[in-house]
C-alpha atoms as a PDB file:
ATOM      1  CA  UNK A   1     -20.184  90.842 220.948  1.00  0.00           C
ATOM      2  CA  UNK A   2     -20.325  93.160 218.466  1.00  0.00           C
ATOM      3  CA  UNK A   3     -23.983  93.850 219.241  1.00  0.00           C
ATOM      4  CA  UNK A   4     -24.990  97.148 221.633  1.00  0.00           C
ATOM      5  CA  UNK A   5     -26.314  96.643 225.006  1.00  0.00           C
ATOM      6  CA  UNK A   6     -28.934  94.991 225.652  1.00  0.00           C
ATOM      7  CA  UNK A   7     -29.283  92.607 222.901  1.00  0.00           C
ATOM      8  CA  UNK A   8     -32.868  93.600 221.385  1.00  0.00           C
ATOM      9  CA  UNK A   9     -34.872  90.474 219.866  1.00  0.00           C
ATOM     10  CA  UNK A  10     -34.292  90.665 216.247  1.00  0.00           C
ATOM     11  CA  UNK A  11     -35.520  87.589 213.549  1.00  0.00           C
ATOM     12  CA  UNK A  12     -31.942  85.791 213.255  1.00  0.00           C
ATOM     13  CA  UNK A  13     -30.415  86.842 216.262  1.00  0.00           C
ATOM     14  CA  UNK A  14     -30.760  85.951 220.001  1.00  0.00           C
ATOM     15  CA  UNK A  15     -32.173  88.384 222.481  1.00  0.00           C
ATOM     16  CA  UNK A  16     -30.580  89.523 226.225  1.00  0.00           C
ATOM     17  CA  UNK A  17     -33.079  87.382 227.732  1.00  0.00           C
ATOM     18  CA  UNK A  18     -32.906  84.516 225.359  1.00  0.00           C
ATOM     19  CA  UNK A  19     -29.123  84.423 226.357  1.00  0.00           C
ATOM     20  CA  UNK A  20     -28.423  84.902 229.610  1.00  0.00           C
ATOM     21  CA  UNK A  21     -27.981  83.451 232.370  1.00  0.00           C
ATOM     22  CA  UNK A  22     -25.690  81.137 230.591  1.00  0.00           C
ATOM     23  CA  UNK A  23     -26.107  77.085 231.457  1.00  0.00           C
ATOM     24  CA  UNK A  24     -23.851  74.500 230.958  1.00  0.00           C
ATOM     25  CA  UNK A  25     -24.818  71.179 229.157  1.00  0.00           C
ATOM     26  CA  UNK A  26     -23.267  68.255 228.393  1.00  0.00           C
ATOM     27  CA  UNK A  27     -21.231  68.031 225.192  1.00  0.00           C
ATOM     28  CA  UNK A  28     -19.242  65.028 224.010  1.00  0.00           C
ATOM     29  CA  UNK A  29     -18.086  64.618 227.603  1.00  0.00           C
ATOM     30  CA  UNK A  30     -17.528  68.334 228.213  1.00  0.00           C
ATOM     31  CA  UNK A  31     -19.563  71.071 229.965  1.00  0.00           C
ATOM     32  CA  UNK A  32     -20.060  73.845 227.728  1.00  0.00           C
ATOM     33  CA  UNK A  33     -21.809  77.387 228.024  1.00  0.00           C
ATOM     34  CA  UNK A  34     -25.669  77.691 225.749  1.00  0.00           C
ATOM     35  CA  UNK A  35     -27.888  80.361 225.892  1.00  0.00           C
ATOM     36  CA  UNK A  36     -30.500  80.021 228.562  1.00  0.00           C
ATOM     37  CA  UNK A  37     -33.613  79.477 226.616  1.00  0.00           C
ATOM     38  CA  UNK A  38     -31.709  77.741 223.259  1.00  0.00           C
ATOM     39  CA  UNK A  39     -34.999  76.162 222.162  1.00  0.00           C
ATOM     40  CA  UNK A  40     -36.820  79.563 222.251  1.00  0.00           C
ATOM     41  CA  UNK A  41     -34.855  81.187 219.904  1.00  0.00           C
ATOM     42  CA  UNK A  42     -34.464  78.069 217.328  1.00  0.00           C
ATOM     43  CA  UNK A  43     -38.214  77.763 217.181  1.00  0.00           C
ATOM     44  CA  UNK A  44     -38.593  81.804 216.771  1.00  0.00           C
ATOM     45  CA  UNK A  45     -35.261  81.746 214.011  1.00  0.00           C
ATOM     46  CA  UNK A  46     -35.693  78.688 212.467  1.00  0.00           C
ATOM     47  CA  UNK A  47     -39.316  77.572 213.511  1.00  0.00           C
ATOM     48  CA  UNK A  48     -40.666  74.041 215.076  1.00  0.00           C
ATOM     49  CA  UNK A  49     -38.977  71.901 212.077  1.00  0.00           C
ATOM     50  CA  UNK A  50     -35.138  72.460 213.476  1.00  0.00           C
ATOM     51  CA  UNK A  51     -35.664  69.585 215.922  1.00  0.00           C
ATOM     52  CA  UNK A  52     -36.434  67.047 213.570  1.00  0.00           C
ATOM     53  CA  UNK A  53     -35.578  68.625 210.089  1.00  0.00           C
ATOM     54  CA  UNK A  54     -31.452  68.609 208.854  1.00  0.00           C
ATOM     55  CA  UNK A  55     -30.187  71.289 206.416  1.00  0.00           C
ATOM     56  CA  UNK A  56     -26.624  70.931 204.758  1.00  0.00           C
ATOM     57  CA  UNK A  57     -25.294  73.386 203.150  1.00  0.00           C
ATOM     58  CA  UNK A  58     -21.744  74.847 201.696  1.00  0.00           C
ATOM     59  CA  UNK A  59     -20.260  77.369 199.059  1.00  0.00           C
ATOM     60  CA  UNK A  60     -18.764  75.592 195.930  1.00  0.00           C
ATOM     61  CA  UNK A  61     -17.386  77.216 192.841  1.00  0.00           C
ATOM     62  CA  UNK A  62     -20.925  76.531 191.263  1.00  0.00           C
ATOM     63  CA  UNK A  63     -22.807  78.481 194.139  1.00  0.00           C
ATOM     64  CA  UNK A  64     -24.793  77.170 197.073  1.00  0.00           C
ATOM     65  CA  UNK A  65     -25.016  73.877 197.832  1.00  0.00           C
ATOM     66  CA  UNK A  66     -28.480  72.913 200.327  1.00  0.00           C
ATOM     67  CA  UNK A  67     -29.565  69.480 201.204  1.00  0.00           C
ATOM     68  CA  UNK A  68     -32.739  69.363 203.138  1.00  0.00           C
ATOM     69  CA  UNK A  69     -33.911  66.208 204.930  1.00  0.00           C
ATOM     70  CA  UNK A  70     -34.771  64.069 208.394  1.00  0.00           C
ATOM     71  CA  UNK A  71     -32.748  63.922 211.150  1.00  0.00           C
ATOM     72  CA  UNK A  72     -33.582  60.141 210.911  1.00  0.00           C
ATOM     73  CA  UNK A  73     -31.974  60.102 207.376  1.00  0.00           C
ATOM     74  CA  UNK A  74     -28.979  61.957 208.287  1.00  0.00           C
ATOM     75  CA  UNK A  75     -27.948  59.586 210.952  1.00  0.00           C
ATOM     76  CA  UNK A  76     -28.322  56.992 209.116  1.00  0.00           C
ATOM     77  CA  UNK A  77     -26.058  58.399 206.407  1.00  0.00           C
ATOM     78  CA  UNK A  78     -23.704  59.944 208.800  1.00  0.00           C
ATOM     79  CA  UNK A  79     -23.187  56.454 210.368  1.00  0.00           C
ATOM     80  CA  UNK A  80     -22.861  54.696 206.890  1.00  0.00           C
ATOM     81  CA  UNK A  81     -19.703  56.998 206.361  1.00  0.00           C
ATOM     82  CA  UNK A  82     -18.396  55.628 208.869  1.00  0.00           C
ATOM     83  CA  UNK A  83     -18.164  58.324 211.296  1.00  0.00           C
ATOM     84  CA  UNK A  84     -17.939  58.266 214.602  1.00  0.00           C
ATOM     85  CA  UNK A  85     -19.147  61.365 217.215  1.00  0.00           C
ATOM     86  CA  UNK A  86     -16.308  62.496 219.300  1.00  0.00           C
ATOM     87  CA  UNK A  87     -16.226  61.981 222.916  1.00  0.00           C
ATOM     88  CA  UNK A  88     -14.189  64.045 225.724  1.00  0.00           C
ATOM     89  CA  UNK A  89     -11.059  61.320 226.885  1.00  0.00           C
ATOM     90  CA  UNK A  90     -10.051  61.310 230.671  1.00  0.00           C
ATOM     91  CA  UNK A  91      -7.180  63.097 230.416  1.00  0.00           C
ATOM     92  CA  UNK A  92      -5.034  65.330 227.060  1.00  0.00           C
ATOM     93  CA  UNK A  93      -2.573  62.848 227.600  1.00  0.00           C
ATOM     94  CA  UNK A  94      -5.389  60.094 226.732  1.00  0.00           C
ATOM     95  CA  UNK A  95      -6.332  62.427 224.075  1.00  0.00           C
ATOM     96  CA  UNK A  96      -3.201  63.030 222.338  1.00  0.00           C
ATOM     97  CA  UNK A  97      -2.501  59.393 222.320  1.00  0.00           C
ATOM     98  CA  UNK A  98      -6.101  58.948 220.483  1.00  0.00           C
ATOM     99  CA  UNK A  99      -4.872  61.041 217.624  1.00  0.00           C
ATOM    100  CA  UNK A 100      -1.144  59.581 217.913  1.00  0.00           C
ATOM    101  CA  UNK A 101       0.025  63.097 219.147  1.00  0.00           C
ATOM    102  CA  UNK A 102       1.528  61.749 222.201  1.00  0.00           C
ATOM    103  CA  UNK A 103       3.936  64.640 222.552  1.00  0.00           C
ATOM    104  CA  UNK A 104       3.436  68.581 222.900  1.00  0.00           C
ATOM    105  CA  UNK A 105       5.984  69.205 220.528  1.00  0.00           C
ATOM    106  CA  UNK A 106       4.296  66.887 217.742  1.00  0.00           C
ATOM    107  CA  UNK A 107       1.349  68.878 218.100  1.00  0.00           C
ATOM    108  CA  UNK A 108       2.328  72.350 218.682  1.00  0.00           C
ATOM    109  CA  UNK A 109       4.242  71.866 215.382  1.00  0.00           C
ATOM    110  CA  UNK A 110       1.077  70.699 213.664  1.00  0.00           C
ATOM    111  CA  UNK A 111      -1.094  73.292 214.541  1.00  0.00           C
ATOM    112  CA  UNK A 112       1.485  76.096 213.395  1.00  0.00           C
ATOM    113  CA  UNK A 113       2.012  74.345 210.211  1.00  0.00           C
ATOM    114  CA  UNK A 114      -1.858  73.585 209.444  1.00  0.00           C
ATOM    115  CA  UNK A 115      -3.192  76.850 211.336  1.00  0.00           C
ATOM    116  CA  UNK A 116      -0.377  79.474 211.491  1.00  0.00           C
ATOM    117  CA  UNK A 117      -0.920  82.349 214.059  1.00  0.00           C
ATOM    118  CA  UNK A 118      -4.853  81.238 214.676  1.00  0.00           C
ATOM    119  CA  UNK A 119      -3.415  78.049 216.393  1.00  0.00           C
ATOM    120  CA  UNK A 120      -4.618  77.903 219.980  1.00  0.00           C
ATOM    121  CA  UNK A 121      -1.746  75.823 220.857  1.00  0.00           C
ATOM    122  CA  UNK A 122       0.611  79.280 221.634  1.00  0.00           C
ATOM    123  CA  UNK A 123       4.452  78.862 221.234  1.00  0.00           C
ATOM    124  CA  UNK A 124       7.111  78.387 224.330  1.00  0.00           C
ATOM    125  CA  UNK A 125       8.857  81.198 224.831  1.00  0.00           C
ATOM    126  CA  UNK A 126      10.871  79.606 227.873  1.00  0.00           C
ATOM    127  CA  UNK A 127      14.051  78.355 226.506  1.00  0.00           C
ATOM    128  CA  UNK A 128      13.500  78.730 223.263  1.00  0.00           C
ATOM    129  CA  UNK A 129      13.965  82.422 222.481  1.00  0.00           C
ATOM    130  CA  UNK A 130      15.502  81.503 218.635  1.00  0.00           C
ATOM    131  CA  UNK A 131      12.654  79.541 218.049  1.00  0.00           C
ATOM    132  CA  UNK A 132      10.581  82.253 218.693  1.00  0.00           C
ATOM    133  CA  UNK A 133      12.046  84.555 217.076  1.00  0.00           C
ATOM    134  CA  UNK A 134      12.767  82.677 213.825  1.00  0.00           C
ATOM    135  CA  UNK A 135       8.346  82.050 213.956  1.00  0.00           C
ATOM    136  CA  UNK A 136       8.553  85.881 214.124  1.00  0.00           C
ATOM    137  CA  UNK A 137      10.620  86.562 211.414  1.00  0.00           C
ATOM    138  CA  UNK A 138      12.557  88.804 213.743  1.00  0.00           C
ATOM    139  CA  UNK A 139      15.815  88.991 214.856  1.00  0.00           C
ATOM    140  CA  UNK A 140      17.922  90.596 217.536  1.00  0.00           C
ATOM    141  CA  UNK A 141      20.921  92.958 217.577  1.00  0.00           C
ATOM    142  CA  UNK A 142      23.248  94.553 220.346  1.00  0.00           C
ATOM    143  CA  UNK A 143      25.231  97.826 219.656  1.00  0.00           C
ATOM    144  CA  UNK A 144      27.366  99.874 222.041  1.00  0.00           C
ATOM    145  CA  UNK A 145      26.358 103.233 222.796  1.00  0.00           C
ATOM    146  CA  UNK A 146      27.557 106.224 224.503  1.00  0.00           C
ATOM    147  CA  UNK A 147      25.813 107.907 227.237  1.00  0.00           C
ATOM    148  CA  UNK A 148      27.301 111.425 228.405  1.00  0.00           C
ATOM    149  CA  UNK A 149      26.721 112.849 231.531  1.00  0.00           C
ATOM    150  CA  UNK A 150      23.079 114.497 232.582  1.00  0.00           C
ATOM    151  CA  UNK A 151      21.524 112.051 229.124  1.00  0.00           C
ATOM    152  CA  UNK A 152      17.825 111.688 229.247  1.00  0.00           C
ATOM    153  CA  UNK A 153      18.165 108.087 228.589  1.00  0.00           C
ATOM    154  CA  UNK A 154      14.486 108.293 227.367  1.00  0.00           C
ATOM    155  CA  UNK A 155      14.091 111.323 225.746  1.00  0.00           C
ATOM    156  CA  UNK A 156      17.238 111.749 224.630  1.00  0.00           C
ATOM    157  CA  UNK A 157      18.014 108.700 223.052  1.00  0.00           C
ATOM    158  CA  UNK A 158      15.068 105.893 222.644  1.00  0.00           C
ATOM    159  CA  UNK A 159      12.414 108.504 221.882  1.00  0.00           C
ATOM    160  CA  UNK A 160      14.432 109.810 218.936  1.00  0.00           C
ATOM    161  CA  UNK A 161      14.558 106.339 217.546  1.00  0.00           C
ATOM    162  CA  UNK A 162      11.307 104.960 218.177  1.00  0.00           C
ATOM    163  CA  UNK A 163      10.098 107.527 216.024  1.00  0.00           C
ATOM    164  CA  UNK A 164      12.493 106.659 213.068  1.00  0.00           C
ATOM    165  CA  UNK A 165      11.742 102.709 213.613  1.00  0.00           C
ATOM    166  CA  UNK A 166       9.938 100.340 214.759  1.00  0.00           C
ATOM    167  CA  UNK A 167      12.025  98.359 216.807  1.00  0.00           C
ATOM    168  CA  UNK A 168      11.345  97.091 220.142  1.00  0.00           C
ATOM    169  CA  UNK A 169      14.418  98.550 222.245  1.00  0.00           C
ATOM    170  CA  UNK A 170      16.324  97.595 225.516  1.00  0.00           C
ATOM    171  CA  UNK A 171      19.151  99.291 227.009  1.00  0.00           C
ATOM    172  CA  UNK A 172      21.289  96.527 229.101  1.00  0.00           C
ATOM    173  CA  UNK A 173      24.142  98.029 231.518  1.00  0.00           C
ATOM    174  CA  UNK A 174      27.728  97.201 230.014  1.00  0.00           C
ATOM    175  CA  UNK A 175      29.988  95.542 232.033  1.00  0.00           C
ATOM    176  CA  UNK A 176      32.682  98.535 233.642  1.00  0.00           C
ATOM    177  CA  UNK A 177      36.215  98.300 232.417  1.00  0.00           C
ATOM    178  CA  UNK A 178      38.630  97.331 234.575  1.00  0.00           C
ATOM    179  CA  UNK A 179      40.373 100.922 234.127  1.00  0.00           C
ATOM    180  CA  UNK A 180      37.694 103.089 233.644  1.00  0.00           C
ATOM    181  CA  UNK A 181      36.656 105.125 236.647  1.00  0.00           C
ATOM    182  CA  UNK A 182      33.421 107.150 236.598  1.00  0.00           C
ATOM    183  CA  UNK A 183      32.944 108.397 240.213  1.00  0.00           C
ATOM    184  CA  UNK A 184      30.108 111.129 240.336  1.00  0.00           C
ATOM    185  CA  UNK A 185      29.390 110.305 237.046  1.00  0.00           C
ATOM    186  CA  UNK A 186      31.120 113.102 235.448  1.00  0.00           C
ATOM    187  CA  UNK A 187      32.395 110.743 232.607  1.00  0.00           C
ATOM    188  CA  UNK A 188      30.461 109.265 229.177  1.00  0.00           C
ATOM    189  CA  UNK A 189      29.802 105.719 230.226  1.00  0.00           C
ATOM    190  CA  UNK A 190      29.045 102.828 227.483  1.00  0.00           C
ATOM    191  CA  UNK A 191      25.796 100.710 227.158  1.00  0.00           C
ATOM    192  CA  UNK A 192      24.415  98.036 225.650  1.00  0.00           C
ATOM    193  CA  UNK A 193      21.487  99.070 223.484  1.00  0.00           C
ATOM    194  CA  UNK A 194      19.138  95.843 222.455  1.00  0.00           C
ATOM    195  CA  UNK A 195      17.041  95.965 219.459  1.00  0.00           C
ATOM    196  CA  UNK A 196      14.692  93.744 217.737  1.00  0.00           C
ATOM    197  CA  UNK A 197      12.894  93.746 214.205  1.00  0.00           C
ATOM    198  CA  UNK A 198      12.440  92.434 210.932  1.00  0.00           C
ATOM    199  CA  UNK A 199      14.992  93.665 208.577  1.00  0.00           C
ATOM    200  CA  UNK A 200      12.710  96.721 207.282  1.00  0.00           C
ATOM    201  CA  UNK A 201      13.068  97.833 210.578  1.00  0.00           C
ATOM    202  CA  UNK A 202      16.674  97.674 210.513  1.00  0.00           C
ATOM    203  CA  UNK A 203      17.525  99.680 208.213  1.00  0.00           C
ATOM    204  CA  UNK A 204      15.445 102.776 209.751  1.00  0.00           C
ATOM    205  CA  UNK A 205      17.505 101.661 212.791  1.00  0.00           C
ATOM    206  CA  UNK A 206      20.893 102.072 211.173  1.00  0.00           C
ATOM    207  CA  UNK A 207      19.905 105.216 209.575  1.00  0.00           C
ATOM    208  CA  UNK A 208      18.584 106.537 212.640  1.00  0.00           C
ATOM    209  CA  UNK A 209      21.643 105.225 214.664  1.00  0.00           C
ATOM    210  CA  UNK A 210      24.203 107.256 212.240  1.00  0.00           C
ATOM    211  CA  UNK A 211      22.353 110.359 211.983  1.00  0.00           C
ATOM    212  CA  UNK A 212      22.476 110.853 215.845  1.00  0.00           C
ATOM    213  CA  UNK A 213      25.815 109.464 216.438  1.00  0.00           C
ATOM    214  CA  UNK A 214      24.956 106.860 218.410  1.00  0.00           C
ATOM    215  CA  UNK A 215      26.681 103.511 217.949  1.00  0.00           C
ATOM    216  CA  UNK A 216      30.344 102.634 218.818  1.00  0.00           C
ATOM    217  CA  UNK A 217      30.488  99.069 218.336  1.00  0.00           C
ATOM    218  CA  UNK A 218      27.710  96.614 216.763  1.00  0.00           C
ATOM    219  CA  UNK A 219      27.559  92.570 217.075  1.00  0.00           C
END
């Protein structure tokens, strides 16, 4: 992908034509996308010994490992391990069973703890807004503002701050006192302005917030 249009033929790399149309094949029980002509390219790249011929390699602390040999070999020491290929199950409930991962939770949590943030199992943010937040390292906080009469809610007030911080901001209508009367809008009325950061960010926002005057009342 990070390639130019059209892919040109080059020694180690696929061309445009040698890629697409894409085909699916069978893989361990699932249907997955390979270049169109896959043996074309491995015989240019690699030439007519990748069929038959298995190269292992790694990066130790000593350099470059690379062990050559059959394919015949290798299965026969692959299978002497003890390992067995991996096949597609009927259904991810079948599948998390398998791997005693019978739950969501159980392996949502896993895949955060051994993956972090390249998981592909994404977090729930239905119901579970703290949880979220705490995997964020963010929190959230509500102050009272005051909005006078003809404000540009935008300009006037989150503009200014979104240049001083980084927060991500929400202004939420505040319930109307019982007393208060604001007919034509002629009066200051009070809001509810919603932030959320990382405490870096907080600061800027309370410096920001006393140098314009802003906040009446924080939770």
């Amino acid at each position: 992908f990070l390639r130019e249009d059209p892919c040109q033929e080059q020694s180690e790399f696929p061309s445009q034509a040698e890629v697409f149309p894409l085909q699916r094949v069978d893989f361990a029980g699932l249907l997955l996308p390979v270049p169109a002509q896959a043996t074309h390219f491995l015989d240019r790249c690699y030439g007519g010994s990748w069929y038959n011929d298995v190269v292992v390699w790694g990066h130790t602390s000593r350099g470059r490992v690379n062990l050559r040999g059959s394919l015949a070999k290798y299965d026969e020491a692959v299978h002497g391990a003890g390992y067995i290929a991996p096949h597609a199950q009927d259904s991810a409930e079948v599948a998390l069973k398998s791997v005693s991962l019978q739950s969501a939770g159980e392996l949502r949590d896993h895949l955060w703890q051994t993956l972090g943030w390249a998981s592909p199992y994404l977090l729930e943010c239905e119901g579970a807004a703290d949880e979220v937040m705490e995997a964020l390292e963010l929190s959230c906080r509500e102050v009272a503002v005051l909005l006078e009469p003809g404000l540009d809610v935008e300009a006037d007030l989150l503009a200014p701050l979104r240049a001083r911080c980084s927060c991500f901001f929400e202004l939420l209508p505040s319930p109307p006192s019982p007393t208060s009367s604001n007919e034509g809008g002629s009066n200051p009325c009070t809001c509810l302005l919603r932030a959320v950061g990382d405490d870096e960010d907080f600061e800027a926002f309370d410096a920001a917030c006393s140098d314009l005057n802003l906040i009446i009342e924080s939770d």
